[in-house]
Protein backbone atom coordinates (compact mmCIF):
# COMPACT_ATOMS: atom_id res chain seq x y z
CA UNK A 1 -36.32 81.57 82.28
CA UNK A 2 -39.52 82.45 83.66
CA UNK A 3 -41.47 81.01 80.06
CA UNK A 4 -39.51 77.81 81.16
CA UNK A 5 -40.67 78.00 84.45
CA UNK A 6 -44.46 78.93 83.35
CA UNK A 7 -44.17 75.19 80.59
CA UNK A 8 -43.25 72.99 83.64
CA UNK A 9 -46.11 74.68 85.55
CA UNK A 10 -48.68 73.95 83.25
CA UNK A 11 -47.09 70.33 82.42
CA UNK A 12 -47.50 69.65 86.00
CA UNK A 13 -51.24 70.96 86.50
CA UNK A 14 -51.71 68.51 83.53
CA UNK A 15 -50.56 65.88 85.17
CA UNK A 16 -52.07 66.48 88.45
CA UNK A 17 -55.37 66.87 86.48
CA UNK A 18 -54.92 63.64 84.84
CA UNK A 19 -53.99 61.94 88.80
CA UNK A 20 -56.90 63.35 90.01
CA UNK A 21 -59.49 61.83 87.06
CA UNK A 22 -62.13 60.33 88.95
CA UNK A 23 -62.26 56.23 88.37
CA UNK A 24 -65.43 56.99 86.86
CA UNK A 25 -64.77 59.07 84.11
CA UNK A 26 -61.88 56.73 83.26
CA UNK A 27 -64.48 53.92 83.04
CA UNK A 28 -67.59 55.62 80.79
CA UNK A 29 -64.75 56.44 78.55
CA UNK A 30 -64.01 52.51 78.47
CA UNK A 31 -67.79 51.99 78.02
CA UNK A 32 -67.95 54.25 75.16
CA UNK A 33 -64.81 52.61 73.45
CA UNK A 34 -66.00 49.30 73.56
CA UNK A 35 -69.59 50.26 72.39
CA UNK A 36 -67.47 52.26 69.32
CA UNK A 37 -65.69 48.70 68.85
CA UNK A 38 -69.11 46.61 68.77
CA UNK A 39 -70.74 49.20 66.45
CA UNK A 40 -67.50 48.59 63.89
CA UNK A 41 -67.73 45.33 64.37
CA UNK A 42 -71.44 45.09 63.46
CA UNK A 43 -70.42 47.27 60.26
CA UNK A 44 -67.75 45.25 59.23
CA UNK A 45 -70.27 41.81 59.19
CA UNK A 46 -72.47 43.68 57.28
CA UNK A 47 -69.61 45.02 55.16
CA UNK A 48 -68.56 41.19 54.48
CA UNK A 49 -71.91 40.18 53.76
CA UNK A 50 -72.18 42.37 51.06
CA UNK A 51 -68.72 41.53 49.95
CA UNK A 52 -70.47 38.15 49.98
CA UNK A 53 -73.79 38.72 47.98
CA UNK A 54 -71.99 41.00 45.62
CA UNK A 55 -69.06 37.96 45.01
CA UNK A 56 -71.89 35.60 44.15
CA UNK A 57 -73.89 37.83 41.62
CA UNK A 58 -70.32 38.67 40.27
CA UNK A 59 -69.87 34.52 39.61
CA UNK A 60 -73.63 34.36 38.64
CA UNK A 61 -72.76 37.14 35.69
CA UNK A 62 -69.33 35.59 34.62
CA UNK A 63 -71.39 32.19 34.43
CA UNK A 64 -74.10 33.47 32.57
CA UNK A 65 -71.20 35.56 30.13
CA UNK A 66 -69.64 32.41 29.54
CA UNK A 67 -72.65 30.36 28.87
CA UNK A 68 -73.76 32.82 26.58
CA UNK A 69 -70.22 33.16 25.11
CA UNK A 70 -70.56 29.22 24.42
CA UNK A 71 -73.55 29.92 22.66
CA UNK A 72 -72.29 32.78 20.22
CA UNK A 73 -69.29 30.72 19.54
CA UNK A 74 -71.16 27.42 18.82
CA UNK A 75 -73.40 29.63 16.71
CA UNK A 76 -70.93 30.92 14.73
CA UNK A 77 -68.95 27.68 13.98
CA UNK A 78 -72.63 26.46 12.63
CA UNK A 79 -72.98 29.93 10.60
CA UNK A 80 -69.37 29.16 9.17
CA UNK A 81 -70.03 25.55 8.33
CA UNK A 82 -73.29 26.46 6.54
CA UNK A 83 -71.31 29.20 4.63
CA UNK A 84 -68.94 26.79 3.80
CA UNK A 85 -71.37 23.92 2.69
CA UNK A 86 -73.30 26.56 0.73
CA UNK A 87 -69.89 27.55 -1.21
CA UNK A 88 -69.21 24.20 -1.94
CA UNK A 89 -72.96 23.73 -3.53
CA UNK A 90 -72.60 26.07 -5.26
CA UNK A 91 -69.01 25.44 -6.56
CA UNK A 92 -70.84 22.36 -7.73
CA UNK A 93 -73.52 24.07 -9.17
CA UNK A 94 -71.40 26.19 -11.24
CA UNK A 95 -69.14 23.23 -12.77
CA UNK A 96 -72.48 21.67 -13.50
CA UNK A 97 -73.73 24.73 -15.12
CA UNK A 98 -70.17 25.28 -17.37
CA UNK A 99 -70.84 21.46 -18.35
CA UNK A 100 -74.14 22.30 -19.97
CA UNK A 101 -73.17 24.76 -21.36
CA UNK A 102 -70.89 22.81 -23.05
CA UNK A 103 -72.95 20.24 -24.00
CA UNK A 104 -75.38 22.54 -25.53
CA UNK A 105 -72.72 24.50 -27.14
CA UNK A 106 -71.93 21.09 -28.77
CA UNK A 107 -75.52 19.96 -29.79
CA UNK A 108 -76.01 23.90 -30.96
CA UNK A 109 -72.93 23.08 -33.48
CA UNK A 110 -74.54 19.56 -34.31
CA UNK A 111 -77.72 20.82 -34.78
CA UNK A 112 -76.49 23.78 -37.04
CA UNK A 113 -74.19 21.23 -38.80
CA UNK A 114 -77.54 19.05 -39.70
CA UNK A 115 -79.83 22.13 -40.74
CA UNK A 116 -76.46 23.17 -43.36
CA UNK A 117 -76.44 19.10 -44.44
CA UNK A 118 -80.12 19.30 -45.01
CA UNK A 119 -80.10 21.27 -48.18
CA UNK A 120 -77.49 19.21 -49.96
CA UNK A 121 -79.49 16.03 -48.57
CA UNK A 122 -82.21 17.13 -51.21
CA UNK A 123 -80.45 18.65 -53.50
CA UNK A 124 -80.15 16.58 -57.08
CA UNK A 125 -77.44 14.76 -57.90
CA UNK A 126 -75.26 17.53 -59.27
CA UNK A 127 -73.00 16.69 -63.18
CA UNK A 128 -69.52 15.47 -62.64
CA UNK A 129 -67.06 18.83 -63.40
CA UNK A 130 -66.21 18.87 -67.41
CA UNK A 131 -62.74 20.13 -66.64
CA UNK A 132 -59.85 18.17 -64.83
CA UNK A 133 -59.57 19.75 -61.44
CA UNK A 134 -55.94 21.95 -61.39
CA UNK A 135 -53.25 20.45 -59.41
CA UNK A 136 -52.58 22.10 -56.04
CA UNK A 137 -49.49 24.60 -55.50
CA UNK A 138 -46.38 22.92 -54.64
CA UNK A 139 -46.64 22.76 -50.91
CA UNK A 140 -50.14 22.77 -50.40
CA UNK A 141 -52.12 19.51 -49.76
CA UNK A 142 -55.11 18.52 -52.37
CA UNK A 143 -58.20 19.68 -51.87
CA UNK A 144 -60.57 17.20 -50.46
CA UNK A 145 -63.23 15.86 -52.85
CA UNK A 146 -66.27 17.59 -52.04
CA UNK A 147 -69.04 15.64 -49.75
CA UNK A 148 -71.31 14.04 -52.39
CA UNK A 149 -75.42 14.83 -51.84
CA UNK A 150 -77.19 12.96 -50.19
CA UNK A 151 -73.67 11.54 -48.46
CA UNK A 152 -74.10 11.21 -44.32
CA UNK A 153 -72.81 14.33 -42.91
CA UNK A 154 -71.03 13.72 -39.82
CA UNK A 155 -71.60 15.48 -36.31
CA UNK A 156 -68.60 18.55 -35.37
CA UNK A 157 -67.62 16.18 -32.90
CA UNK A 158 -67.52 12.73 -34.89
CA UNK A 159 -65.42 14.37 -37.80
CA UNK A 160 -62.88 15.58 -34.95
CA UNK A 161 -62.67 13.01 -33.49
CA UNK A 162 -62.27 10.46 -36.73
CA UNK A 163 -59.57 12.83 -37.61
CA UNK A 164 -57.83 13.08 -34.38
CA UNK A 165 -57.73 8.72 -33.92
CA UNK A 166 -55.93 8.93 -37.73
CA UNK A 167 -53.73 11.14 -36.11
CA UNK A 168 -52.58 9.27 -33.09
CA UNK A 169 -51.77 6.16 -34.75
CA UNK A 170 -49.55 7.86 -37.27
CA UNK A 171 -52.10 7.76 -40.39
CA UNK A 172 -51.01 11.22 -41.71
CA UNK A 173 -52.67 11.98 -44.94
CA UNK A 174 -56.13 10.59 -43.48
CA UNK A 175 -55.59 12.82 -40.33
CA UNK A 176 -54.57 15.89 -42.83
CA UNK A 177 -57.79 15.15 -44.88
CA UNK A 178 -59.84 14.53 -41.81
CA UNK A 179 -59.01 17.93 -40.84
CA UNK A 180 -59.39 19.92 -43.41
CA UNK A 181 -62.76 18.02 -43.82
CA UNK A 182 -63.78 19.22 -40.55
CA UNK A 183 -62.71 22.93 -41.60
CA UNK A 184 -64.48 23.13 -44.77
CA UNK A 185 -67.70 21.47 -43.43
CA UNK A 186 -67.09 23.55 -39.86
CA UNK A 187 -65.32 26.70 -40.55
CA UNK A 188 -67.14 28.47 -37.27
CA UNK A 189 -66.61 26.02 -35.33
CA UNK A 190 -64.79 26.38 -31.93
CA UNK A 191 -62.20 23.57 -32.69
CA UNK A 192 -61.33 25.01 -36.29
CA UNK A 193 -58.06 26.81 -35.26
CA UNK A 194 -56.91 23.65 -33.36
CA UNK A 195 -57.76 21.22 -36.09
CA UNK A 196 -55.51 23.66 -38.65
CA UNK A 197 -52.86 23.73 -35.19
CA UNK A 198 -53.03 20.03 -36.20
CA UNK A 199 -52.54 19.76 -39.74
CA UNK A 200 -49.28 21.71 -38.78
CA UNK A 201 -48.61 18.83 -36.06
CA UNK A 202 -49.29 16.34 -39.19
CA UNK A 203 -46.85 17.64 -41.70
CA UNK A 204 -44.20 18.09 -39.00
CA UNK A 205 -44.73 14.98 -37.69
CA UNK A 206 -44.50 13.31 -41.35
CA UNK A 207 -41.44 15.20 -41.86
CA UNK A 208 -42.42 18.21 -43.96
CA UNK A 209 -41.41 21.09 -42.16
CA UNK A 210 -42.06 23.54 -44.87
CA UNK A 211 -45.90 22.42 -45.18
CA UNK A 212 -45.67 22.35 -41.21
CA UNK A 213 -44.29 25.84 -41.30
CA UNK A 214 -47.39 26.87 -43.63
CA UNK A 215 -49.84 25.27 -41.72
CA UNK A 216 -49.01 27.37 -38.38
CA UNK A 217 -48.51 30.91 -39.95
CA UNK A 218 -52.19 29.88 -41.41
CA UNK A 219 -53.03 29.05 -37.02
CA UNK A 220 -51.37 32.77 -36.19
CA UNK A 221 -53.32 34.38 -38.95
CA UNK A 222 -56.77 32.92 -39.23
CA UNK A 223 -57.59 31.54 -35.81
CA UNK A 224 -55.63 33.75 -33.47
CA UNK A 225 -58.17 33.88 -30.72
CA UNK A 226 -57.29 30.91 -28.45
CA UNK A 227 -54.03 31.61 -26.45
CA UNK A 228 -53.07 28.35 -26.10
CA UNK A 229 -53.49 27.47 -29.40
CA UNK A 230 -51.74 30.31 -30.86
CA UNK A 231 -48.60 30.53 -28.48
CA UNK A 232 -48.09 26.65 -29.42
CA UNK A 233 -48.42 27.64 -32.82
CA UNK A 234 -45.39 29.71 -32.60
CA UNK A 235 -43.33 27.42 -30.95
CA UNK A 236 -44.31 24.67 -32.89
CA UNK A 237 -43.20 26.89 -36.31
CA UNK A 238 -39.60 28.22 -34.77
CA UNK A 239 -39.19 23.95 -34.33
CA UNK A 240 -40.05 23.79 -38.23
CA UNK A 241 -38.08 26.41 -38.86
CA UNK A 242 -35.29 25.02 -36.61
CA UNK A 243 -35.01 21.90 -38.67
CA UNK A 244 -34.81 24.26 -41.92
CA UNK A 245 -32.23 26.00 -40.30
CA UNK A 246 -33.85 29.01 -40.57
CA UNK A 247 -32.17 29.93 -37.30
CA UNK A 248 -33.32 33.85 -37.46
CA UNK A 249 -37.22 32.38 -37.61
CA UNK A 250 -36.91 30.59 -35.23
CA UNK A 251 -35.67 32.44 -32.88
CA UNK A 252 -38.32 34.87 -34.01
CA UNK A 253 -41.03 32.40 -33.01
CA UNK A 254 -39.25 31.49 -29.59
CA UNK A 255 -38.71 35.21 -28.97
CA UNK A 256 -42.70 36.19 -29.87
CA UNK A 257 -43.88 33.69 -27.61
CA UNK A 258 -42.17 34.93 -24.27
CA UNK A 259 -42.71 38.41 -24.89
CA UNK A 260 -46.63 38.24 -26.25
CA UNK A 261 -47.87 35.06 -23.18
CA UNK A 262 -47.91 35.06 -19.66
CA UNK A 263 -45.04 33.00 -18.10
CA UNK A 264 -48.11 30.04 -17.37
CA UNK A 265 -48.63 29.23 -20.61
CA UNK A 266 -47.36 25.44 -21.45
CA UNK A 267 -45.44 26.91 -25.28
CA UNK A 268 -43.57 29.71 -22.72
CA UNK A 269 -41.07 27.20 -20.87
CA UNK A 270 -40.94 25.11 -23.90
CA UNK A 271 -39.52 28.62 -26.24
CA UNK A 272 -37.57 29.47 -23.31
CA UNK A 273 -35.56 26.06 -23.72
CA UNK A 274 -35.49 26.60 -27.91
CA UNK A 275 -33.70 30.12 -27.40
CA UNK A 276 -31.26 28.02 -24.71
CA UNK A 277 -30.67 25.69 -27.45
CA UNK A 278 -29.83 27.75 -30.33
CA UNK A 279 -27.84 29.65 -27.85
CA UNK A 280 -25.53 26.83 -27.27
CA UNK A 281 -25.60 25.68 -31.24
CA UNK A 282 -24.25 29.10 -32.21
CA UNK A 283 -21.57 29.07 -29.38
């Protein structure tokens, strides 16, 4: 009781206190709280102008980043164009390039074929033979007379080409001696294996599927270097064969050809469908 009694004392001294402020006191506090207001105020302007200045170097910068960003990007697209102009030059260059060297790998053969034709251009006149020449094996195409000297010796590319024309319009003998012309005279020659691949065409063509057979084991063993040449000279034998009915060789072929060439190769769909068709012949 008397701790209760001593709080409401002191409350009311408090209070009395407070009554008996002066005015004037009450008013210098006043003072002082509005000169505390004015000085915030003051700081706040300059707060916001700051604020201000700061805002407007911030949208000078992201300008600037962006006009710079413009730049870099328009350089770039410039830098990838020119990349891309220079690959295609080049691209160009390089087909140009393969084509000479085609062209000189073609006058190289000429040239080499003239320097061989030179000799026999001087040479005398040689004796005819004394003996009669001995038939060819059964099979096996005559031998080509031999050029005569002094005879025009024509260029790799001529002879192919003479040979290949007899060819297309079904003039089989003068293709087959055309080619084997161009392989006697040529025998290094790029084109050699396909103009024996052709001879094989020839015969089988002509109807003579054993001398066609011949012709493209003579492809698979003498001139095996060309992929696309070879893996049509398999399929083109398992047809010969076919029409023999040697069913087990050809199959053979058919079967050599998908397991030795790549799945792109233009003989590998073609000796896919052979294997489909004696598939359904023997069912």
């Amino acid at each position: 009781m008397p701790r209760r009694f001593l709080h409401y004392a002191l409350v009311a001294l408090a209070v009395a206190a407070a009554v008996s402020t002066p005015a004037g006191a009450a008013n210098r506090e006043h003072q002082q709280m509005m000169a505390d207001i004015r000085m915030l105020q003051e700081q706040l302007q300059q707060t916001q102008v700051q604020v201000t200045v700061l805002t407007d170097a911030l949208k000078a910068i992201v300008t600037r980043m962006d006009e710079e960003a413009g730049v870099t990007r328009k350089a770039f697209a410039d830098q990838r164009l020119l990349a891309t102009t220079i690959g295609n030059d080049l691209r160009v260059i390089r087909e140009k390039v393969d084509d000479g060297n085609v062209r000189i790998s073609s006058v190289g053969q000429e040239v080499e074929a003239l320097r061989l034709a030179l000799p026999s251009l001087a040479a005398p006149p040689a004796a005819p033979p004394a003996e009669t020449p001995v038939d060819a094996p059964p099979g096996q195409p005559p031998a080509a007379p031999a050029v005569p000297p002094g005879a025009l010796v024509l260029s790799p590319k001529q002879m192919f080409d003479a040979a290949w024309s007899d060819y297309t319009v079904g003039s089989w003998s003068l293709a087959i001696q055309g080619f084997e012309s161009y392989i006697r005279t040529y025998p290094k020659s790029d084109r050699a294996g396909e103009a024996q691949y052709y001879i094989g065409k020839t015969h089988f063509n002509d109807g003579k599927f054993e001398d066609a057979v011949a012709a493209f084991n003579r492809v698979i063993t003498d001139y095996p270097g060309d992929p696309i040449t070879l893996a049509s000279a398999y399929y083109n034998r398992g047809l010969a064969q076919e029409r023999l009915g040697q069913i087990p060789g050809a199959r053979e072929s058919y079967e050599y050809v998908l397991k030795n060439f790549p799945a792109d190769n233009p003989s590998t769909g073609l000796a896919r469908q052979g294997l489909d068709r004696l598939d359904k012949t023997r069912k």
